[in-house]
Protein backbone atom coordinates (compact mmCIF):
# COMPACT_ATOMS: atom_id res chain seq x y z
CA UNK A 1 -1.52 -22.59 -12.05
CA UNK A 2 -0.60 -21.42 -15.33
CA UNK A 3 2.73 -18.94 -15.24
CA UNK A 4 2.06 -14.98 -15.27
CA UNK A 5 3.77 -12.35 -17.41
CA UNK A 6 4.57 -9.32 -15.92
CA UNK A 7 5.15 -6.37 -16.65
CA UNK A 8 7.15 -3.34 -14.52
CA UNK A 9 6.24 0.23 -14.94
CA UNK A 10 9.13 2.66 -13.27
CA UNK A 11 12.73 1.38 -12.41
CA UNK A 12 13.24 2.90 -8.87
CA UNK A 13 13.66 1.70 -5.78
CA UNK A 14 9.73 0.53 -5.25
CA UNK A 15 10.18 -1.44 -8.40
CA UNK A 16 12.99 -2.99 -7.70
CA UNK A 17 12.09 -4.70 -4.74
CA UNK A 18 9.07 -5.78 -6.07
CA UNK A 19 10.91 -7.02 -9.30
CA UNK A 20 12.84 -9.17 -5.90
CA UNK A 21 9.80 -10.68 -4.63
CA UNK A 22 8.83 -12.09 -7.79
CA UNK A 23 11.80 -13.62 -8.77
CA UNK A 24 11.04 -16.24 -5.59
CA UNK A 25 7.93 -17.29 -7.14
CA UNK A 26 7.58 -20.05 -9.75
CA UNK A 27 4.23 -19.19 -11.41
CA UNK A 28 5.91 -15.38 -11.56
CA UNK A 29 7.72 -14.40 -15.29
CA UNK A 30 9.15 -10.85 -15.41
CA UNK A 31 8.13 -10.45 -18.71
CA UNK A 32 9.18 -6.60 -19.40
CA UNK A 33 9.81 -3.37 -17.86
CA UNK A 34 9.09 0.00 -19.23
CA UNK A 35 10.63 3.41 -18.13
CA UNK A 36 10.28 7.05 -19.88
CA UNK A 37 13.79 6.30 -21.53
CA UNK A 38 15.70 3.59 -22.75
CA UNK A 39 19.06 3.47 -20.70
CA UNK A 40 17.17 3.09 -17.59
CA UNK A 41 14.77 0.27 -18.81
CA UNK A 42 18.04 -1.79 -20.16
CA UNK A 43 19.79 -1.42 -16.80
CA UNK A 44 16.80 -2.72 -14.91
CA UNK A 45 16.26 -5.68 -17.33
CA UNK A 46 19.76 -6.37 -17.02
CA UNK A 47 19.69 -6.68 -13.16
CA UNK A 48 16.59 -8.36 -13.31
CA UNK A 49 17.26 -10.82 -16.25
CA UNK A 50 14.23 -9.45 -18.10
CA UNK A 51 13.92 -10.06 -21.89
CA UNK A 52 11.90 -7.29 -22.75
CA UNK A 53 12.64 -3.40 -21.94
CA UNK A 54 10.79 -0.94 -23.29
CA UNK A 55 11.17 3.32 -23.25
CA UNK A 56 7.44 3.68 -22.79
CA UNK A 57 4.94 2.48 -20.12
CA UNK A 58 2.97 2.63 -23.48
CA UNK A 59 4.16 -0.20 -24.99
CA UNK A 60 4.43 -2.32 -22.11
CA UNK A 61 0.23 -1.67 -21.92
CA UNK A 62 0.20 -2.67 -25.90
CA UNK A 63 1.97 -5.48 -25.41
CA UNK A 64 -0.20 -8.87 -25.70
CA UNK A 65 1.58 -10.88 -24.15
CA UNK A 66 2.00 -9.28 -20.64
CA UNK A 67 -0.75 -10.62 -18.41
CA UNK A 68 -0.71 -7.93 -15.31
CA UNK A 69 1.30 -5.22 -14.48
CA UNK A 70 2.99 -3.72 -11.64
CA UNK A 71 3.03 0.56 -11.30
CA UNK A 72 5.57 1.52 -9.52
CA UNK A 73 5.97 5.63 -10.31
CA UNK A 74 5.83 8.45 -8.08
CA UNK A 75 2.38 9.14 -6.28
CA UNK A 76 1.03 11.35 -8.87
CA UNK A 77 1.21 9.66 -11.77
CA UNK A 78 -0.37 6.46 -10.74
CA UNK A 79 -3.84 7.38 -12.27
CA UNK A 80 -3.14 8.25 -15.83
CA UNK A 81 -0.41 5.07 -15.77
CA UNK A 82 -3.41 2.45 -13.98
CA UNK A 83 -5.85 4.57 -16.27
CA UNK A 84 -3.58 4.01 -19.55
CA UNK A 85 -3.07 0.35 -18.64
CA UNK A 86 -6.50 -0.75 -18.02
CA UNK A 87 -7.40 0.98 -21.21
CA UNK A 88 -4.33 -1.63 -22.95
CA UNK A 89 -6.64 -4.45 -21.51
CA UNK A 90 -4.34 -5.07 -18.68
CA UNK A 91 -4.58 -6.52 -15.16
CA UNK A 92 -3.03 -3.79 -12.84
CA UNK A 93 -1.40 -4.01 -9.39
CA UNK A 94 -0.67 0.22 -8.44
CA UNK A 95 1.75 0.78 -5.39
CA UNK A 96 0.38 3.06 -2.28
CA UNK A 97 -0.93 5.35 -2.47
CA UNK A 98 -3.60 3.99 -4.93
CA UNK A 99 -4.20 7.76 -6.36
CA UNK A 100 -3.75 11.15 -4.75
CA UNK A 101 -7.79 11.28 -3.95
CA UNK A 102 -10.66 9.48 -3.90
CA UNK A 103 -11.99 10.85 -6.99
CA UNK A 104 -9.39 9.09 -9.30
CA UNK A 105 -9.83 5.70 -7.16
CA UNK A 106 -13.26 5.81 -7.86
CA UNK A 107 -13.00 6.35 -11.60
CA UNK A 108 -9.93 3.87 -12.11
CA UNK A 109 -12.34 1.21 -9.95
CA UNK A 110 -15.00 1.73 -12.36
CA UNK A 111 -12.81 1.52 -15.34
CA UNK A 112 -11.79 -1.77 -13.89
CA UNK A 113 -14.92 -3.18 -13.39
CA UNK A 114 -16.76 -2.03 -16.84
CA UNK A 115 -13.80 -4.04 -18.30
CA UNK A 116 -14.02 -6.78 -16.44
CA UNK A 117 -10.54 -6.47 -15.26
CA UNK A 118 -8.63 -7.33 -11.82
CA UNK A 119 -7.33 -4.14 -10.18
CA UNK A 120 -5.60 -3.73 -6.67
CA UNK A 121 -4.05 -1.59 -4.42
CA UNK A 122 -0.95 -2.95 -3.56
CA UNK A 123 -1.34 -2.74 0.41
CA UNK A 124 1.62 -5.74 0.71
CA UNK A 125 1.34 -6.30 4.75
CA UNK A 126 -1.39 -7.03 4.03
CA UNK A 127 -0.93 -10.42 2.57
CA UNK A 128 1.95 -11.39 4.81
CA UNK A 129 2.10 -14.06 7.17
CA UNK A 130 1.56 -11.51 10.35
CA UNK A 131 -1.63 -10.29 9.41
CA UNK A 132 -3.43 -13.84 8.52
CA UNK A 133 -1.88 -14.42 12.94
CA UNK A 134 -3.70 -11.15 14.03
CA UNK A 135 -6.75 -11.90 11.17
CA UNK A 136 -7.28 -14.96 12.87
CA UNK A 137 -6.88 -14.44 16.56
CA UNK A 138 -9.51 -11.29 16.44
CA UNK A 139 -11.80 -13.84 14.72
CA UNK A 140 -11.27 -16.13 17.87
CA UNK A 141 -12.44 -12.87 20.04
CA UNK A 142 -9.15 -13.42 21.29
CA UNK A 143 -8.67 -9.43 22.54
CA UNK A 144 -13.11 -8.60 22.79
CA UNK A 145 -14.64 -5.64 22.02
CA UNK A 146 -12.10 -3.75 19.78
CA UNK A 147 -11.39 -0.42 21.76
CA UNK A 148 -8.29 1.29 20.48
CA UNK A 149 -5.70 1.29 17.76
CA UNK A 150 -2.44 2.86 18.01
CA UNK A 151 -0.09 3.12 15.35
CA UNK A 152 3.41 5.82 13.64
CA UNK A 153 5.02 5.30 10.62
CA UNK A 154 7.37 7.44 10.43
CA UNK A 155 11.36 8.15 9.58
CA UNK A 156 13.78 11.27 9.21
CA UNK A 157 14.73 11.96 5.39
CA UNK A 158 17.39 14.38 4.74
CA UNK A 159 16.57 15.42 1.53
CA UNK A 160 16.19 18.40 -0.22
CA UNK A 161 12.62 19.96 -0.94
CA UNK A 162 13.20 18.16 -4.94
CA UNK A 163 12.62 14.57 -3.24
CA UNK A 164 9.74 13.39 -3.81
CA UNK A 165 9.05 13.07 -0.04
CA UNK A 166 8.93 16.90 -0.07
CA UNK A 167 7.95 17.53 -3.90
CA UNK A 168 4.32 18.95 -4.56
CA UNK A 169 4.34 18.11 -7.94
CA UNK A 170 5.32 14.79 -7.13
CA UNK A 171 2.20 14.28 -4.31
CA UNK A 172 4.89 14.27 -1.99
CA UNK A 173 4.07 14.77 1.92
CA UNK A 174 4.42 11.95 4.86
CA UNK A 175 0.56 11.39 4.67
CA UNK A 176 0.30 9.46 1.24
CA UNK A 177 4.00 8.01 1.55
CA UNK A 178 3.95 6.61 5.22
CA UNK A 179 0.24 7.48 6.80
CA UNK A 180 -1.48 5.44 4.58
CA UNK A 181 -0.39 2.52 6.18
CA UNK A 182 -1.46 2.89 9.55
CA UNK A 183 -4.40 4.50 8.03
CA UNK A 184 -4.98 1.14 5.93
CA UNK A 185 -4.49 -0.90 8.90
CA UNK A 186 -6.83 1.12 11.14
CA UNK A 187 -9.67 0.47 8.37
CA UNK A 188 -8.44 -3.51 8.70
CA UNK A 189 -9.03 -3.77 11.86
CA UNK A 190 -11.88 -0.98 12.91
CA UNK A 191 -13.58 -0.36 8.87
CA UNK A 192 -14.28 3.39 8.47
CA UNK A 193 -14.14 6.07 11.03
CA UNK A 194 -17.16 8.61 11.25
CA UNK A 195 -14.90 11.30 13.03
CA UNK A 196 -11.26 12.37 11.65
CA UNK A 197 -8.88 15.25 13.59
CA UNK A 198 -5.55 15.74 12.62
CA UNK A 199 -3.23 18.15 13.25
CA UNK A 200 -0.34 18.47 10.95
CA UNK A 201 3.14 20.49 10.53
CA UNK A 202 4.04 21.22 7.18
CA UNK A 203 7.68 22.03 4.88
CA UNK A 204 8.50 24.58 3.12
CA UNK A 205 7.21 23.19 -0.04
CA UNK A 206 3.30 23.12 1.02
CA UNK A 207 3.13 19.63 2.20
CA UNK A 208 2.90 17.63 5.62
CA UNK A 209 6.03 16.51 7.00
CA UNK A 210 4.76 15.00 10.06
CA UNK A 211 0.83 14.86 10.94
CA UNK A 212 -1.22 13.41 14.11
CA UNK A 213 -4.70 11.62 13.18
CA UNK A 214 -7.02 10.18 15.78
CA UNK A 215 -10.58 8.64 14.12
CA UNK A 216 -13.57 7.87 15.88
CA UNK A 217 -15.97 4.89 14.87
CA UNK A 218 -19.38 3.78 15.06
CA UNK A 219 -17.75 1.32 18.14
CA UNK A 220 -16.75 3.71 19.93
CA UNK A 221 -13.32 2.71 19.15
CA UNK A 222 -10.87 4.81 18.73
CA UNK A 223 -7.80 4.86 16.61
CA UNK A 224 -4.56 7.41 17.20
CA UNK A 225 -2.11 7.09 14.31
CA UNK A 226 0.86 9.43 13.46
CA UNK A 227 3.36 9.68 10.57
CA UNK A 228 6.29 11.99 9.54
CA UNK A 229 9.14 12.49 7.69
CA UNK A 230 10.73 14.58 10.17
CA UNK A 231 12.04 12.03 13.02
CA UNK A 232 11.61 8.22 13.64
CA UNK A 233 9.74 6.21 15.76
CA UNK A 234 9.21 2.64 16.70
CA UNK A 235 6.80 1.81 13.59
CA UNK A 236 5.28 -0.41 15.47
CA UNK A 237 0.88 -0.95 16.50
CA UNK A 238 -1.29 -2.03 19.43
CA UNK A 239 -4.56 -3.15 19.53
CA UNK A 240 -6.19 -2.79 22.26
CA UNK A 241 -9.65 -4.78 23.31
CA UNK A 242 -11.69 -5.62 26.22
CA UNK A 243 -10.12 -8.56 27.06
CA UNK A 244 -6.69 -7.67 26.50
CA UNK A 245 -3.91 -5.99 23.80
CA UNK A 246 -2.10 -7.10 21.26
CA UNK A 247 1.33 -5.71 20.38
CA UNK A 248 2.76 -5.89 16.46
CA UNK A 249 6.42 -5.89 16.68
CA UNK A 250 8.82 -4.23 14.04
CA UNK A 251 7.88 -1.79 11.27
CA UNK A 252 3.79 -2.16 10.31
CA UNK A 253 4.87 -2.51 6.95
CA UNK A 254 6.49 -5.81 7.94
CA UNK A 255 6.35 -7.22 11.20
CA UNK A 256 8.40 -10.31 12.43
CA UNK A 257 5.90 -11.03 15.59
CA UNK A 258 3.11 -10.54 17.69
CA UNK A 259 2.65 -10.55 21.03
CA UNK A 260 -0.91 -11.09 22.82
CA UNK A 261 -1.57 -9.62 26.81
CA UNK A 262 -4.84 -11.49 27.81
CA UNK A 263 -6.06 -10.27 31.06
CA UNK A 264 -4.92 -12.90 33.63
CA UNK A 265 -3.02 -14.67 31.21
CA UNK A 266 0.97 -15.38 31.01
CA UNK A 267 1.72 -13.16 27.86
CA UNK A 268 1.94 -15.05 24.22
CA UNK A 269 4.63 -14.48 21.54
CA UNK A 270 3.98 -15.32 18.15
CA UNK A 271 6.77 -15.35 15.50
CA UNK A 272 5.82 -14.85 12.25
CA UNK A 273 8.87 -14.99 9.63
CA UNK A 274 8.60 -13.63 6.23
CA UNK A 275 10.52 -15.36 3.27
CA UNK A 276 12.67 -13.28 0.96
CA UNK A 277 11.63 -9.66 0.92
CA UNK A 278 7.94 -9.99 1.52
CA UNK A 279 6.83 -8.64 -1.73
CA UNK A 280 6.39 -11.79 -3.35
CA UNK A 281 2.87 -12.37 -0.97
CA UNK A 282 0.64 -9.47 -2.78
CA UNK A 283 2.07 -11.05 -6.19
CA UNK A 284 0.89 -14.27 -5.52
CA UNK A 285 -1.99 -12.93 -4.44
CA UNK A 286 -3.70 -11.61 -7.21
CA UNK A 287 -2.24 -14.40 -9.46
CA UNK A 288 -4.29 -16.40 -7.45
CA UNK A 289 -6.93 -14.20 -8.38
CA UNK A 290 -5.87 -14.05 -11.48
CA UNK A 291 -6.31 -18.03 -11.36
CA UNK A 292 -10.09 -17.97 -10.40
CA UNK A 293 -11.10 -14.71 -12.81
CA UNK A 294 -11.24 -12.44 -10.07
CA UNK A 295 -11.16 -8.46 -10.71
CA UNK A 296 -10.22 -7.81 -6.79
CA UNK A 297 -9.17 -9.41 -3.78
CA UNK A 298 -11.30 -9.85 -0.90
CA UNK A 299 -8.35 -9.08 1.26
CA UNK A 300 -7.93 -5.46 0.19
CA UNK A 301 -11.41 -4.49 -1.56
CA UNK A 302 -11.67 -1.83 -4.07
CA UNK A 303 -14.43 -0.06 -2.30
CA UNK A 304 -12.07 -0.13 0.65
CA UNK A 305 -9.35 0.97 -1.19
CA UNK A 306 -11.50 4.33 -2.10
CA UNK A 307 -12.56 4.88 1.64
CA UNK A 308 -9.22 5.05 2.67
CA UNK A 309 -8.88 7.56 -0.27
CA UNK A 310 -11.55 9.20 1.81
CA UNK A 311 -10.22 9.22 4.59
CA UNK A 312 -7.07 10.88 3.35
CA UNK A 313 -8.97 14.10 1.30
CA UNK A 314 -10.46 14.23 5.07
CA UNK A 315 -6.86 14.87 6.33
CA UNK A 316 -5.88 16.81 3.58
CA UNK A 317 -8.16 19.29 3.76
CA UNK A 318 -8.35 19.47 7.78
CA UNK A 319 -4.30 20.34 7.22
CA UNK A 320 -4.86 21.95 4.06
CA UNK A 321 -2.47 19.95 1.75
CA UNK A 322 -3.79 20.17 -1.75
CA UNK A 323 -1.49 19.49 -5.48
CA UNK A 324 -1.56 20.38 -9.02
CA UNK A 325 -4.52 19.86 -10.38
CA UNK A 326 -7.16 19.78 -7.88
């Protein structure tokens, strides 16, 4: 496998953990960063022993020698920065939440595709060692009939209403910064739900600080799944099936073991261990992709990516979060 150049848009917190992950991997070059000024870019490259730095995402997109790049900015500015990249002819990997609705994830996906170019949402657990356990043990038929999901994300921030947690113009609100993950993980496991309630309470600025979903599916499955900014819970998921439940221990965004509860059976723990920060999996990922001329990953599917999009307007609208623009 030949070695990839990346490049890093934004030099906060996101970023820098990713910037981690790939400094594990062998195949992975940091190639260059870019940030909206120059100070910040040189401190990251710095840190990161990064030859390049740049005070523009733009030239990080005109740059021929980067191969794929990262997008790690606040919320609402991931579609004009995944927009302005694929434009530069660049692979793109955008951090969660993809967009802020399904109507940009649709037209960045078709950008992507008319250029022939790999595009992901960067949905890391799922490309962890965990979820390839629980992948493979509901393909055994290990729990039945899938019944019921369960699943919170959620953790206090005391911040002020500038945060971007709490900061419309930022498409701030617990939804697209922690529900999207047991929302992603509810579409994993159970696909799309035909019937969304939620109930949501929201801060001062106009958006959710702590909402309450529960989806209904084609099964007859259904999923409850909570997140919040307001207090903190266990993070943690069941699954529940007709032959038993399995329990996902630790935070959903990246669990250290699973334990399975078959009916009659002496309960099962699985460990599954993670190697430096667990951002590194999602980069190999689509270098593997990358690899075979792929333009998406069959493990988190662009047309998947825009129904959990979907999904999300749903909520929005049923709690009537909306932000500049729309």
């Amino acid at each position: 496998m030949k070695k990839y150049n990346w490049g890093i848009i934004g030099t906060g917190g996101i970023s820098n953990l990713f910037a981690q992950g790939l400094t594990t991997l062998k195949n992975a070059n940091i190639y260059t960063v870019g940030s909206r000024n120059q100070t910040t870019a040189d401190i990251f490259a710095e840190k990161w022993h990064i030859a390049h730095a740049y005070d523009s995402y733009e030239a990080v997109f005109a740059d021929p020698d980067v191969d794929v790049v990262y997008i790690g900015t606040p919320h609402i500015f991931h579609f004009q920065n995944v927009r302005d990249a694929l434009k530069g002819g660049k692979n793109v990997l955008c951090e969660k939440p993809f967009t802020i609705n399904a109507v940009e994830a649709r037209e960045l996906v078709a950008l992507a595709r008319s250029r022939n170019l790999f595009l992901m949402d960067a949905m890391w657990n799922r490309f962890q060692p965990w979820f390839q356990v629980v992948s493979a043990l509901l393909k055994e038929g290990r729990l039945g009939d899938l019944l019921h999901f369960k699943a919170d994300l959620s953790f206090r921030f005391d911040v002020g209403p500038e945060h971007r947690i709490y900061n419309r113009n930022l498409g701030g609100g617990s939804l697209l910064d922690l529900g999207v993950y047991p929302i992603a993980l509810a579409s994993a496991f159970l696909g799309k739900p035909i019937e969304i309630q939620s109930m949501a309470h929201l801060y001062d600025t106009g958006v959710d600080d702590q909402v309450a979903m529960l989806f209904g599916y084609p099964s007859g499955a259904i999923a409850e799944l909570g997140c919040s900014s307001r207090y903190l819970s266990k993070n943690n998921a069941t699954l529940h099936g007709s032959k038993g439940f399995l329990e996902i221990h630790g935070m959903i965004i990246r669990p250290e073991k699973i334990t399975i509860h078959e009916q009659g059976q002496e309960m099962i723990e699985m460990k599954t261990p993670y190697t430096s920060n667990a951002y590194q999996y999602e980069a190999q990922a689509v270098m593997e992709m990358l690899e075979i001329g792929g333009i998406e990953h069959p493990l988190m599917p662009l047309e998947e990516t825009i129904e959990i999009m979907e999904t999300m307007d749903q909520i929005r609208r049923n709690i009537k979060v909306s932000y500049p623009g729309e």
